[in-house]
Each structure stands twice: as structure tokens, then as C-alpha cells.
C-alpha atoms as a PDB file:
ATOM      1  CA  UNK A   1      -6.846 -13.727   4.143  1.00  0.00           C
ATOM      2  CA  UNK A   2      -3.886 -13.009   1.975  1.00  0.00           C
ATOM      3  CA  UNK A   3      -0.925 -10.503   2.819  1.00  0.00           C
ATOM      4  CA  UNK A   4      -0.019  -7.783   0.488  1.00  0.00           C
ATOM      5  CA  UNK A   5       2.508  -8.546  -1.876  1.00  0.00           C
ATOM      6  CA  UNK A   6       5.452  -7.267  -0.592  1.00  0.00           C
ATOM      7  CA  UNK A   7       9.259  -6.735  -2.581  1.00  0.00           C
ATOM      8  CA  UNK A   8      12.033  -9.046  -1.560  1.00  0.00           C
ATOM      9  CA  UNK A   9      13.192  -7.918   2.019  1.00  0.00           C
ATOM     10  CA  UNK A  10      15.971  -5.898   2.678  1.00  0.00           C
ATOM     11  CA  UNK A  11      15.753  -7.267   6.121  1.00  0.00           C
ATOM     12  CA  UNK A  12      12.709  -7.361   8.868  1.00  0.00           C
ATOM     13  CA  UNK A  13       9.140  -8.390   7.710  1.00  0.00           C
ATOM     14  CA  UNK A  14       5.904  -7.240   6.820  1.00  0.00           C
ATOM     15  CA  UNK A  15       2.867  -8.279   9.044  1.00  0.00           C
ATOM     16  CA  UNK A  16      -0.069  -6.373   6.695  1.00  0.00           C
ATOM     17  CA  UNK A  17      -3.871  -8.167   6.629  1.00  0.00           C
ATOM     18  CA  UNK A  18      -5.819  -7.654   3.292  1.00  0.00           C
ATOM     19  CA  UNK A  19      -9.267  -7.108   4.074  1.00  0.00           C
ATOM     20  CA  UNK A  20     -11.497  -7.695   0.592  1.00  0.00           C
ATOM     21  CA  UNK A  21     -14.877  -6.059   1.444  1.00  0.00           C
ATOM     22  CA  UNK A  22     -17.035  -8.933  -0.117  1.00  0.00           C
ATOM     23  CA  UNK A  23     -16.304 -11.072   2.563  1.00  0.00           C
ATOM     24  CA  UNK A  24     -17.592  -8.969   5.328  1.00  0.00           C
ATOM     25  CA  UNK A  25     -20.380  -7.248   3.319  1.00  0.00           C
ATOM     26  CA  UNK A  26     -18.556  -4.251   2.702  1.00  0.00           C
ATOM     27  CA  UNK A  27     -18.393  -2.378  -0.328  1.00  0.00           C
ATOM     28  CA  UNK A  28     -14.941  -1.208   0.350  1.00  0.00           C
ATOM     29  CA  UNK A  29     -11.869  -3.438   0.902  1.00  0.00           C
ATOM     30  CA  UNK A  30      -7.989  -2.216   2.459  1.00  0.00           C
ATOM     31  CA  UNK A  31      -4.652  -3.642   3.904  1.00  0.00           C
ATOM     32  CA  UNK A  32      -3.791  -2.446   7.121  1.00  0.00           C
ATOM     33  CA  UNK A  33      -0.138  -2.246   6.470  1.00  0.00           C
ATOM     34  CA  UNK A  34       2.408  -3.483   9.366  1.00  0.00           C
ATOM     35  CA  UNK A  35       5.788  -3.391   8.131  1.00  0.00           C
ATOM     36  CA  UNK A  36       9.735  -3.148   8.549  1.00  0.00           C
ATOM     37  CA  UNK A  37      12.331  -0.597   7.260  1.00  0.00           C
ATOM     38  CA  UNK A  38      13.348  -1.323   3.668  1.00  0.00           C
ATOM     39  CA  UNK A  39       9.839  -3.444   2.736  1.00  0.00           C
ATOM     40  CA  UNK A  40       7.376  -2.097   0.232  1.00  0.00           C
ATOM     41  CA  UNK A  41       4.960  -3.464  -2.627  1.00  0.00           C
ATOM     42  CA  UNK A  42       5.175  -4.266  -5.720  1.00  0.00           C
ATOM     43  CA  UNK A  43       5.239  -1.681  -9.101  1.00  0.00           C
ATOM     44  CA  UNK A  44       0.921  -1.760  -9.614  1.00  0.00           C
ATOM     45  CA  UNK A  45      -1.949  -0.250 -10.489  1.00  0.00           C
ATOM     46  CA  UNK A  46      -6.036  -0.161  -9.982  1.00  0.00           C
ATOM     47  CA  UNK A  47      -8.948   0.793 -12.116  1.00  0.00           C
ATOM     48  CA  UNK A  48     -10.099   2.713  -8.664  1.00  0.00           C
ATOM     49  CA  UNK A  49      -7.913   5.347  -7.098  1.00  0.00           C
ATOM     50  CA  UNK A  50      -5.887   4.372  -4.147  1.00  0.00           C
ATOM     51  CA  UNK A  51      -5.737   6.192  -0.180  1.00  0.00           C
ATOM     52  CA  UNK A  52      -3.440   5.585   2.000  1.00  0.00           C
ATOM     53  CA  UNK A  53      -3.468   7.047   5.365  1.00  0.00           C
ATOM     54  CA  UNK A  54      -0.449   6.874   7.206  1.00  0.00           C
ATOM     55  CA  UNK A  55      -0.583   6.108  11.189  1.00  0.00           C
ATOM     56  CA  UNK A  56       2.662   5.981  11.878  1.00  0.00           C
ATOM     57  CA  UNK A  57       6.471   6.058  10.462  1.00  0.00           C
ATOM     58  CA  UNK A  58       7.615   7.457   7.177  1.00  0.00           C
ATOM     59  CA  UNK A  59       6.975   6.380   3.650  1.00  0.00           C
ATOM     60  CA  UNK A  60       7.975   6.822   0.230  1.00  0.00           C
ATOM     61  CA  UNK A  61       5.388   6.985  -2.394  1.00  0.00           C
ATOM     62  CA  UNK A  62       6.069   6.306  -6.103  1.00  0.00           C
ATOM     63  CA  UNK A  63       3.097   7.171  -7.776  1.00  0.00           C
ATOM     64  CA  UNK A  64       3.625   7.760 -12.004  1.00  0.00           C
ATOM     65  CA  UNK A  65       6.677   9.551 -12.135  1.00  0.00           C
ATOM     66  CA  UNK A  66       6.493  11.275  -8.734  1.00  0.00           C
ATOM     67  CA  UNK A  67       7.468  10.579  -5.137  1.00  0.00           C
ATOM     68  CA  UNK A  68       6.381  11.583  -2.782  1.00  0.00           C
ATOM     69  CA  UNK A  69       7.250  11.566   1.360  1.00  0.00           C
ATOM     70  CA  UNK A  70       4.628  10.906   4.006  1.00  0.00           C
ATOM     71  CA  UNK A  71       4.859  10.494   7.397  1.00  0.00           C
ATOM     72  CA  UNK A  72       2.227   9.742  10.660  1.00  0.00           C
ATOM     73  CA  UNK A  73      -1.112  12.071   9.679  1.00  0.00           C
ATOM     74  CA  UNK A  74      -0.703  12.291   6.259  1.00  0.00           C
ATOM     75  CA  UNK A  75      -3.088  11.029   3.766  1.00  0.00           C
ATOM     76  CA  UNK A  76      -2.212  10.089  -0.034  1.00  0.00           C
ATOM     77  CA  UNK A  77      -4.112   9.423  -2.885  1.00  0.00           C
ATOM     78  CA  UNK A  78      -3.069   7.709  -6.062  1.00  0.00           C
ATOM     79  CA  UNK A  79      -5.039   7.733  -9.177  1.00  0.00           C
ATOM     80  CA  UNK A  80      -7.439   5.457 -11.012  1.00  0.00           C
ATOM     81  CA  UNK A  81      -4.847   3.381 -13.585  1.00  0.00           C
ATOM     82  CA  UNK A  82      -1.462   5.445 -11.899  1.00  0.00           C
ATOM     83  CA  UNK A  83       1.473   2.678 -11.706  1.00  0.00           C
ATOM     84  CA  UNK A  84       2.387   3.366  -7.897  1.00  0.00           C
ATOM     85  CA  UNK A  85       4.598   1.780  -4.786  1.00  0.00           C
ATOM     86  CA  UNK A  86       5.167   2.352  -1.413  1.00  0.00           C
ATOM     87  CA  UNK A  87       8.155   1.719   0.628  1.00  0.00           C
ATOM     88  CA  UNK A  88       8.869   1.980   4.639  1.00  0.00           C
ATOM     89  CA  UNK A  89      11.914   4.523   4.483  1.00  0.00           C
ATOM     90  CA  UNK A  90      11.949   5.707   8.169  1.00  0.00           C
ATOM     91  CA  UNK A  91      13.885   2.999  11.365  1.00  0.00           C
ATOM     92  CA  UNK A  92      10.793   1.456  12.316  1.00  0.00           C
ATOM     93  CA  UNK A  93       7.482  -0.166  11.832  1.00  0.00           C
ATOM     94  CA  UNK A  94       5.556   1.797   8.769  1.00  0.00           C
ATOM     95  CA  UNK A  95       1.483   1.424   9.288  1.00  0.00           C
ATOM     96  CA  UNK A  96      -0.821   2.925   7.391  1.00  0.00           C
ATOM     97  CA  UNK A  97      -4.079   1.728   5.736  1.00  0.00           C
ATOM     98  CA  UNK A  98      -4.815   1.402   2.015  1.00  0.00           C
ATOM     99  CA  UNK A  99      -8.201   1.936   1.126  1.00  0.00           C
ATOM    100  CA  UNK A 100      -9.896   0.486  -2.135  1.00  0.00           C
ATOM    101  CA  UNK A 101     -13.440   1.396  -3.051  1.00  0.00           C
ATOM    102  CA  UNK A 102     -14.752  -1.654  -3.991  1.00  0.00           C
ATOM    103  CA  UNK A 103     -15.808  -5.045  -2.761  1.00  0.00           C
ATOM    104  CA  UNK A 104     -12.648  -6.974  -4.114  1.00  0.00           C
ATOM    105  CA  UNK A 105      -9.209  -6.295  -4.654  1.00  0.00           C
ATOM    106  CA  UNK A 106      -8.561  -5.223  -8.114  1.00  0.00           C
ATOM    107  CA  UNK A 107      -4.910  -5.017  -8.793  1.00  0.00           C
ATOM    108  CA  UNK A 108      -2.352  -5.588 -12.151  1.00  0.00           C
ATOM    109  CA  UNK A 109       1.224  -5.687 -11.133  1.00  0.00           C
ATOM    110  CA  UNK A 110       3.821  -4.183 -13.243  1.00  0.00           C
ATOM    111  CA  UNK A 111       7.134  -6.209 -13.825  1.00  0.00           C
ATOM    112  CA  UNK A 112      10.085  -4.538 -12.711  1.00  0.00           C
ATOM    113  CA  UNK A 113      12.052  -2.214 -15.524  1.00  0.00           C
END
């Protein structure tokens, strides 16, 4: 299995899994994100919408031309063909899990302005 893309490291690293349904006869697929202050993905987008449900630290969403803050609890949803990001703003370890509704991993990624 593949980790999520992640941005360049500020410092620390990112220990996410990518799960792609297909492969354990699921019809959904999601990361289950591990990861250090400062470390994030990549500017992308799905034909699906995106959840994310945070477990634990604090997150900043980018999702079209909002942000948005989330924190241990909270649950996020991006929209179907929304450019969106996340990145671990809080001092420690930022999981959370990133569902996708389908069997694979459909994702464009969006060079950098």
C-alpha cells in the first residue's frame, strides 16, 4: 500500500496507510492519516466528495476558497470536484481518517499557484 502524498516537510513525518477498497472487497477506500506538525497533502480534488473525521489534534482545511479549523470530534466534508488540502496545524500528531466512496482512489492533483 501507498502513503498519501504528503507536501515537503516542514520537519517530523507522516506515517498515513491508504486503504483502496478493491483490494479488500470494499466498496469504499480511506487513509488513516498519522502525521507531524507542519505536514499536509497536496492541492487536489475527487469526482466523489471527501470526509474526514478527525480523531485527534487540530487541522486546517482548505477546501475551494475556504478554511476551515477542525480539531478531535469533528467531521468535514469536501465536495465532489472542490480543490481541497489539509494540514496538521496543532504541536502534535494529527489523525484523522479520509473516507472515499468508492473502490479505488480517484484523485487529480493541482500544481501549486
Amino acid at each position: 500500500m501507498a502513503s498519501h502524498e504528503t507536501r515537503p516537510p516542514v520537519g517530523g513525518e507522516s506515517r498515513t496507510i491508504r486503504v483502496e477498497g478493491a483490494e479488500i472487497g470494499s466498496e469504499a477506500s480511506f487513509f488513516l492519516v498519522d502525521t507531524d506538525p507542519g505536514r499536509g497533502s497536496l492541492l487536489h480534488k475527487h469526482p466523489y466528495a471527501e470526509t474526514w473525521i478527525v480523531r485527534s489534534g487540530q487541522v486546517a482545511f482548505t477546501v475551494g476558497d475556504e478554511t476551515v479549523l477542525a480539531a478531535a470530534g469533528d467531521i468535514v466534508v469536501g465536495p465532489a470536484e472542490t480543490p481541497h488540502r489539509f494540514e496538521n496545524i496543532g504541536d502534535g500528531p494529527l489523525k484523522m481518517v479520509c473516507i472515499h466512496p468508492r473502490p479505488t482512489i480517484e484523485q487529480t492533483n493541482i500544481a501549486p499557484a
